[in-house]
C-alpha atoms as a PDB file:
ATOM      1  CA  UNK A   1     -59.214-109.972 -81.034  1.00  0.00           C
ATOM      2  CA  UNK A   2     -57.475-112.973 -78.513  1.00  0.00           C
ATOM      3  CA  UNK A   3     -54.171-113.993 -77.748  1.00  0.00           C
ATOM      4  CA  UNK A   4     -52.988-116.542 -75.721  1.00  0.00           C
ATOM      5  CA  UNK A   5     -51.136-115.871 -72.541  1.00  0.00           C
ATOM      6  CA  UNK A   6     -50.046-118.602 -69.877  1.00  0.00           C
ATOM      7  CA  UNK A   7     -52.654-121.307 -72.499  1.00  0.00           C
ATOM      8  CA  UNK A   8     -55.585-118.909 -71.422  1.00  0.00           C
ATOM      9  CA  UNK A   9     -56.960-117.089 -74.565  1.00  0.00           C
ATOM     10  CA  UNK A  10     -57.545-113.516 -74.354  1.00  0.00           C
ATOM     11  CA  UNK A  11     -60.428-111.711 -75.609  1.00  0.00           C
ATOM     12  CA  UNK A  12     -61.269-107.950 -75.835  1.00  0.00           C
ATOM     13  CA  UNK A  13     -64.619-107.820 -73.614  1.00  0.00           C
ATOM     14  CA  UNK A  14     -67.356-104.697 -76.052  1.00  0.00           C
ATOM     15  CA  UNK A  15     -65.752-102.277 -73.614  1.00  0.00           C
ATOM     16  CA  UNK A  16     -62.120-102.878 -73.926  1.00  0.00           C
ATOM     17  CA  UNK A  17     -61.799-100.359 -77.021  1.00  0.00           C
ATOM     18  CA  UNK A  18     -63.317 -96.964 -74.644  1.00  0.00           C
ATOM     19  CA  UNK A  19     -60.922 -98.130 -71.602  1.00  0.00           C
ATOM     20  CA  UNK A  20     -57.872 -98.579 -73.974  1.00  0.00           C
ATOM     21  CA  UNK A  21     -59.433 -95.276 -75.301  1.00  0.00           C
ATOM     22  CA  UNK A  22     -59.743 -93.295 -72.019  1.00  0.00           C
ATOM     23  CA  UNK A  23     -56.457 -94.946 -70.820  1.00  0.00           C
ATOM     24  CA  UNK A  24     -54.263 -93.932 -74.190  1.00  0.00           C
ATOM     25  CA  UNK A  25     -56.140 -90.503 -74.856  1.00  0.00           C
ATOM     26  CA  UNK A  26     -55.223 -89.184 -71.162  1.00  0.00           C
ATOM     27  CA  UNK A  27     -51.804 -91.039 -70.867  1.00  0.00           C
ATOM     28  CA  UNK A  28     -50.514 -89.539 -74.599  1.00  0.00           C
ATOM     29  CA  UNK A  29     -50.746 -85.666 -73.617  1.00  0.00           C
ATOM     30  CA  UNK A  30     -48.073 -86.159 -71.068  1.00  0.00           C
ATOM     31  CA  UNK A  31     -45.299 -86.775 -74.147  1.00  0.00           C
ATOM     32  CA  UNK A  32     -42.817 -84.403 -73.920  1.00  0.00           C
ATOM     33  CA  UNK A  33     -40.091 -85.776 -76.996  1.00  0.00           C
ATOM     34  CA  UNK A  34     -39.937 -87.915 -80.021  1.00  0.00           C
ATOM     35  CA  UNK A  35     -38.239 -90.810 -79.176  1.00  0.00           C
ATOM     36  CA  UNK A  36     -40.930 -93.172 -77.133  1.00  0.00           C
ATOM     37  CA  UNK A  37     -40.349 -96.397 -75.367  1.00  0.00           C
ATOM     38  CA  UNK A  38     -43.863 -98.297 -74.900  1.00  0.00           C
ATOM     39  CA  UNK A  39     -43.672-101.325 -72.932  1.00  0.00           C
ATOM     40  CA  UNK A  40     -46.645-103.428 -72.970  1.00  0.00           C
ATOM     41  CA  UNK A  41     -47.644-101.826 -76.274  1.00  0.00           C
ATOM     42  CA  UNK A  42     -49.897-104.626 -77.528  1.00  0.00           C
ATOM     43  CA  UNK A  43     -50.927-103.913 -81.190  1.00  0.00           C
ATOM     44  CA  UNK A  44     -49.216-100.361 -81.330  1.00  0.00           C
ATOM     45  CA  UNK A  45     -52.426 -98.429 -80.097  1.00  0.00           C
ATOM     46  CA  UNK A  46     -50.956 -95.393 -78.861  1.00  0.00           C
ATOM     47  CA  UNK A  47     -49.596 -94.977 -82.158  1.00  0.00           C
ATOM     48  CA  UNK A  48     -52.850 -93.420 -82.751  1.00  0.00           C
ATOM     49  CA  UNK A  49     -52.503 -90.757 -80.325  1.00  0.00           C
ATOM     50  CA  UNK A  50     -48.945 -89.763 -81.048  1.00  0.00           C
ATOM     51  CA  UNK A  51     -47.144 -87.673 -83.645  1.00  0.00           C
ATOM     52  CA  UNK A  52     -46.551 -89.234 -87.104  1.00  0.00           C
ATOM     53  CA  UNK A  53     -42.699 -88.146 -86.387  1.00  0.00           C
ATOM     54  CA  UNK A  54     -42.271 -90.226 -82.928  1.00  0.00           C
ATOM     55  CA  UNK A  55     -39.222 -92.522 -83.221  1.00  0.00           C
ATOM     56  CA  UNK A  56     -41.191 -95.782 -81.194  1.00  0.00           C
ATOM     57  CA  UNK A  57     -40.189 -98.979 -79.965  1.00  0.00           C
ATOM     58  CA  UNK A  58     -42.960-101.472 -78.505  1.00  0.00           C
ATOM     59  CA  UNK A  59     -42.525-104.646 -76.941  1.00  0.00           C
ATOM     60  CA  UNK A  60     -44.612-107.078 -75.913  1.00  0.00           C
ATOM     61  CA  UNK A  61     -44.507-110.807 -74.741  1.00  0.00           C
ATOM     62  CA  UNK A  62     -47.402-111.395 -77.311  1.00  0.00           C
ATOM     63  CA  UNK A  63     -45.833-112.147 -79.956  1.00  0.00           C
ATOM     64  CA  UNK A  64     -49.174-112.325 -82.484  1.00  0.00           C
ATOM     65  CA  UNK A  65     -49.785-108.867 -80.936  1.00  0.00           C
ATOM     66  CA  UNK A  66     -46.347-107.693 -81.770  1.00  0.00           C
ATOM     67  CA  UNK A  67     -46.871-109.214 -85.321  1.00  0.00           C
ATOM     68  CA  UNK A  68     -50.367-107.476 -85.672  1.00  0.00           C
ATOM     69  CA  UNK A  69     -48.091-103.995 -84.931  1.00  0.00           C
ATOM     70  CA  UNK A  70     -45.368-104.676 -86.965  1.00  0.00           C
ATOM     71  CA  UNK A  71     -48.150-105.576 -90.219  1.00  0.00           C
ATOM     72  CA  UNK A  72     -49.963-102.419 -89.090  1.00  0.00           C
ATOM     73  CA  UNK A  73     -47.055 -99.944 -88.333  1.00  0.00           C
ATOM     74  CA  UNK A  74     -43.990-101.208 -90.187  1.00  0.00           C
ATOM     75  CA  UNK A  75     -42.145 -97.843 -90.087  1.00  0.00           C
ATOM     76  CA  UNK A  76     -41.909 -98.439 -86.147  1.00  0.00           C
ATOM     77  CA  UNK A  77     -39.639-101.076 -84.463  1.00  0.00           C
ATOM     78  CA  UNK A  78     -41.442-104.063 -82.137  1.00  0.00           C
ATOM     79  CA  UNK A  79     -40.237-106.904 -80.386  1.00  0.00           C
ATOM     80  CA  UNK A  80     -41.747-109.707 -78.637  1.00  0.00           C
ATOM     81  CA  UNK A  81     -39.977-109.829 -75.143  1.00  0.00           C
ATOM     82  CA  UNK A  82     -40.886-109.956 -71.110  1.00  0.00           C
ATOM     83  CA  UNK A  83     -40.441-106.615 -69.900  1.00  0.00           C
ATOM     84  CA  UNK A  84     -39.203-107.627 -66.636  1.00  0.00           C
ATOM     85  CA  UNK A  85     -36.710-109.527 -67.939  1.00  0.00           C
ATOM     86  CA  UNK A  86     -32.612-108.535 -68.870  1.00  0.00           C
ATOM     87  CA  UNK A  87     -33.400-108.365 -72.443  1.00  0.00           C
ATOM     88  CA  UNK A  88     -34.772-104.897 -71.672  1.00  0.00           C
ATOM     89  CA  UNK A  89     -31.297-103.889 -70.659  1.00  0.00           C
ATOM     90  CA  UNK A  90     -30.585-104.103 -74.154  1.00  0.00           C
ATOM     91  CA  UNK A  91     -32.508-101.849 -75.860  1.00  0.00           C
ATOM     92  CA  UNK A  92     -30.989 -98.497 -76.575  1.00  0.00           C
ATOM     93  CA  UNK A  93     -30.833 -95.746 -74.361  1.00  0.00           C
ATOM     94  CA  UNK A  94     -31.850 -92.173 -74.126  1.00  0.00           C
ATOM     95  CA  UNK A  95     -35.635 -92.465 -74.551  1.00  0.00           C
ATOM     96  CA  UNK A  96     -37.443 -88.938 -73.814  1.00  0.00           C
ATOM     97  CA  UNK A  97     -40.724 -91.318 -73.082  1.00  0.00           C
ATOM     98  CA  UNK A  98     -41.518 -94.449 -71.725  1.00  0.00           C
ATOM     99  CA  UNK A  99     -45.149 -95.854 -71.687  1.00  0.00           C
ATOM    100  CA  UNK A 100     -46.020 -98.102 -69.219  1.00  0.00           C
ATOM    101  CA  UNK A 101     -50.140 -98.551 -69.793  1.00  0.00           C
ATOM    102  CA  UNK A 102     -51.666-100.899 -67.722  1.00  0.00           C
ATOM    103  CA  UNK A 103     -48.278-102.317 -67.451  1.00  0.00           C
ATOM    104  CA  UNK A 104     -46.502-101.633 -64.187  1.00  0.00           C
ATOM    105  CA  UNK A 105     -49.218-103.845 -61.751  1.00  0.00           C
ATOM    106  CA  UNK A 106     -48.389-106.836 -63.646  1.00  0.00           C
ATOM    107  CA  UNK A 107     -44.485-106.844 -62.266  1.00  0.00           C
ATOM    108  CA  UNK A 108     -43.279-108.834 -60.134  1.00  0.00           C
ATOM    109  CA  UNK A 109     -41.728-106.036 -58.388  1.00  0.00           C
ATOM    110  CA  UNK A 110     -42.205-102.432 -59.481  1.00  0.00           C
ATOM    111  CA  UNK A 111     -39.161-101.095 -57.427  1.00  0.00           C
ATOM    112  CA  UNK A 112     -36.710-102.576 -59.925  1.00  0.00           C
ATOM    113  CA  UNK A 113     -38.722-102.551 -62.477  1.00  0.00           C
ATOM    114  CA  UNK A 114     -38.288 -98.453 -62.470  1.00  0.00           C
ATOM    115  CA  UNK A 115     -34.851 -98.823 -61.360  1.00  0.00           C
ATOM    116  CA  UNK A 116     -34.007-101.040 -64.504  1.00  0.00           C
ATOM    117  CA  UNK A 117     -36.268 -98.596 -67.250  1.00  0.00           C
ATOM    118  CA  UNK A 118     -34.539 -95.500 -65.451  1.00  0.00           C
ATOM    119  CA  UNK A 119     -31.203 -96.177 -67.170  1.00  0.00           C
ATOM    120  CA  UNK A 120     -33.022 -96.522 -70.512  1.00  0.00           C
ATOM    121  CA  UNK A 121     -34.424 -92.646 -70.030  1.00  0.00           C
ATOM    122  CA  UNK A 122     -32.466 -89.613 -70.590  1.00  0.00           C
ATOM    123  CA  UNK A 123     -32.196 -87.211 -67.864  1.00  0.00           C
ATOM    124  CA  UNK A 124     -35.627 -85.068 -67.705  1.00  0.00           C
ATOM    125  CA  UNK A 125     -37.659 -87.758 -69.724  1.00  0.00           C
ATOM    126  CA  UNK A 126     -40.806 -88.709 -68.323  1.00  0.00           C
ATOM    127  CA  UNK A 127     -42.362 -92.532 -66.996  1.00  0.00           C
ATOM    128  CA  UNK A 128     -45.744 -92.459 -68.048  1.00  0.00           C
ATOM    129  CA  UNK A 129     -47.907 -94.928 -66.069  1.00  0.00           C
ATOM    130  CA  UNK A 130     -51.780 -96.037 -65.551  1.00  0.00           C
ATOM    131  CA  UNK A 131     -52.954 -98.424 -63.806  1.00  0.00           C
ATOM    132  CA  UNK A 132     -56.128 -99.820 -62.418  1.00  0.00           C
ATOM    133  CA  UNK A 133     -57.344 -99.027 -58.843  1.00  0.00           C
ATOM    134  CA  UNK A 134     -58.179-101.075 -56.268  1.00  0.00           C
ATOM    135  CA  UNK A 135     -61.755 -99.790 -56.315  1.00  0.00           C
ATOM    136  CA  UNK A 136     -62.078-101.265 -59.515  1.00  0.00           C
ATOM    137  CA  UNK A 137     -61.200-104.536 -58.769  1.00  0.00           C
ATOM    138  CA  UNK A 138     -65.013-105.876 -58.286  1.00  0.00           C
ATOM    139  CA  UNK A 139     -65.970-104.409 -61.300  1.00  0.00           C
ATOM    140  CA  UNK A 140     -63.390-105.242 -63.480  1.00  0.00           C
ATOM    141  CA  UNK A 141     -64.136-108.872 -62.988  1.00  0.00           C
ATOM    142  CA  UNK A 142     -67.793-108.676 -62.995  1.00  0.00           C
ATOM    143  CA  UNK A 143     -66.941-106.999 -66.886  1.00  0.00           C
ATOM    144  CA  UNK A 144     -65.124-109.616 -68.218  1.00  0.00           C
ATOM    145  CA  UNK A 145     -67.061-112.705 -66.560  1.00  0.00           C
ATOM    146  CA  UNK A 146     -69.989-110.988 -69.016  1.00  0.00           C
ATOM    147  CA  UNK A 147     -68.084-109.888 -71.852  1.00  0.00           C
ATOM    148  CA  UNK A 148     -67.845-106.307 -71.216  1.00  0.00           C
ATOM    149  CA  UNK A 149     -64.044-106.389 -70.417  1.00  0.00           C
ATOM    150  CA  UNK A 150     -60.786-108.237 -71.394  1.00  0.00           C
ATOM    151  CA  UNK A 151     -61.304-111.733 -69.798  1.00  0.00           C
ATOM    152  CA  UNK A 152     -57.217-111.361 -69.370  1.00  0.00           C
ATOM    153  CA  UNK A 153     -56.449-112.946 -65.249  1.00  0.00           C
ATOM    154  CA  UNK A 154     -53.834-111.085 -65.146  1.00  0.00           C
ATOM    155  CA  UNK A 155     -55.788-107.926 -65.426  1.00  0.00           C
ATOM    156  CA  UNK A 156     -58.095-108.552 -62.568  1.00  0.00           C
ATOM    157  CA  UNK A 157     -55.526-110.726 -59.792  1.00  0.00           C
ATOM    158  CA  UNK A 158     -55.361-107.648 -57.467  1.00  0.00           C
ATOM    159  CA  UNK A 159     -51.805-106.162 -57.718  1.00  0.00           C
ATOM    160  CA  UNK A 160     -53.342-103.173 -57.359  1.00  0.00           C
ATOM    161  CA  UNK A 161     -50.866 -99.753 -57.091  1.00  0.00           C
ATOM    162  CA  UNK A 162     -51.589 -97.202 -54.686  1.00  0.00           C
ATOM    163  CA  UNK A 163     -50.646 -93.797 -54.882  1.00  0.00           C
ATOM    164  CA  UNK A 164     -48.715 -94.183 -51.871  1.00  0.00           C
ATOM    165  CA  UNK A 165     -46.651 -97.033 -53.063  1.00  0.00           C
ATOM    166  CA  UNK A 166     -46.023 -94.517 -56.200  1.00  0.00           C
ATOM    167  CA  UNK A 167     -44.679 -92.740 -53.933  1.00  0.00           C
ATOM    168  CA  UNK A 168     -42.227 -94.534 -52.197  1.00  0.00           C
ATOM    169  CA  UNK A 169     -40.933 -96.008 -55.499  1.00  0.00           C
ATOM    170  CA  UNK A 170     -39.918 -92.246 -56.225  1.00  0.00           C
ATOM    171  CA  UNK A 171     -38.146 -91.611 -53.392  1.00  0.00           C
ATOM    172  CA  UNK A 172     -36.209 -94.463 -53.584  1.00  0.00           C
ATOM    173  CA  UNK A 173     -35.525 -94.238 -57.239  1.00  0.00           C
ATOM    174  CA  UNK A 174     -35.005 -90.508 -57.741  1.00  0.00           C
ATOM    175  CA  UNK A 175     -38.067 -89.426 -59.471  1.00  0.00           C
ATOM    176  CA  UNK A 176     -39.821 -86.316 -59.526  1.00  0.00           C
ATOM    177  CA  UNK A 177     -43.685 -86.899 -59.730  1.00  0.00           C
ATOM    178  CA  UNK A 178     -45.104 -84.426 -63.301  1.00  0.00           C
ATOM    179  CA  UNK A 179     -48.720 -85.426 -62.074  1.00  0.00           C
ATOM    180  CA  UNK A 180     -51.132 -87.547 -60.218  1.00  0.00           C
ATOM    181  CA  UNK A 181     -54.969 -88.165 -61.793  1.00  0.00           C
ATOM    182  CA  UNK A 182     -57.774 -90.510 -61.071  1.00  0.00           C
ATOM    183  CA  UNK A 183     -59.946 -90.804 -63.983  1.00  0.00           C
ATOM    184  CA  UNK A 184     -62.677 -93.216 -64.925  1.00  0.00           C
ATOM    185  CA  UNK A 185     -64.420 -92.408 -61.886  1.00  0.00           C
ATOM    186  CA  UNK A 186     -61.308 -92.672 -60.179  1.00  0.00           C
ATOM    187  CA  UNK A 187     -61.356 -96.566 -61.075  1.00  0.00           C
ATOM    188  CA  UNK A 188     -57.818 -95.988 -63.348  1.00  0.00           C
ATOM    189  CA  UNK A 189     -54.751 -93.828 -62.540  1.00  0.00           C
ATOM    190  CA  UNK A 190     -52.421 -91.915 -64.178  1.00  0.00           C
ATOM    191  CA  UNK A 191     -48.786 -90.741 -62.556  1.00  0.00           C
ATOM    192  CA  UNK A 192     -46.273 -89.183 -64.680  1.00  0.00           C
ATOM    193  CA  UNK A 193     -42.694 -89.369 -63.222  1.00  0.00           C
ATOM    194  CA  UNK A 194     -39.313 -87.404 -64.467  1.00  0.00           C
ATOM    195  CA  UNK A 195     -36.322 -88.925 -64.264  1.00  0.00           C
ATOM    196  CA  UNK A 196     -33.982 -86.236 -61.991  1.00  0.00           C
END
């Protein structure tokens, strides 16, 4: 399945599926409510690995991808929006979840990118993030220059998140840090934050 982003068509490399899968499986045991923000929710995918009862909203600047979910999942609300931009600051408030899967190393700056989701999460709900690591940054393109992961640019053009920067971002922006994994042979992450 493609897409076009900035006129460059997208296309699922044969192992974009078990990523999304490894990616979506880990990320989804860290939801602690019902009502669940995913930004950068493509198609809906982590529908699959959440509760039937979850009030969701997904958006998504593609908007064929956010009119495959709506087709797919028309119980659940999508919208075809830039994350980073003020349109965010008008979707509704009180979210005990936010997803933010392979999402967050694709801002132009994380700091107030967390700053500006914070006021959309009530008080103990939980920023759930992955993101590639820099040790995957070879192989990632090596994948998709032979098929065997998303050819996206965006996906491989080295804003890479360290832990460390993680880090800082919650100190400055009143998180508490839930957890810290590697997984994929530590060439993903995971960090789940809680909103103080």
């Amino acid at each position: 399945m493609g897409h076009d982003h900035d006129n460059h068509k997208i296309r699922d490399g044969l192992l974009s599926g078990y990523l999304r899968y490894a990616r979506l499986s880990l990320a989804t045991r860290y939801v602690i409510g019902s009502k669940i923000l995913d930004i950068g929710c493509d198609r809906g995918y982590s529908l699959a690995y959440l509760s039937d009862n979850v009030e969701y909203v997904g958006i998504d600047s593609c908007q064929e991808a956010v009119h495959a979910a709506m087709a797919k999942y028309p119980q659940h609300k999508f919208m075809a929006m830039v994350a980073d931009d003020d349109a965010i600051d008008e979707l509704p408030t009180e979210f005990d979840d936010i997803l933010l899967i392979a999402v967050l190393e694709h801002m132009e700056d994380s700091t107030v990118f967390l700053r500006k989701i914070k006021k959309l999460l009530k008080t103990g709900g939980r920023v759930i993030i992955t993101s590639p690591s820099s040790r995957s940054h070879g192989l990632l393109v090596f994948l998709a220059k032979i098929g065997l992961a998303r050819n996206d640019k965006h996906e491989h053009e080295g804003n890479y998140l360290e832990h460390k920067d993680i880090m800082k971002l919650i100190n400055k922006e009143d998180y508490s840090l839930v957890t810290h994994k590697l997984f994929q042979g530590g060439m993903n992450q995971l960090w789940v934050l809680e909103k103080n």
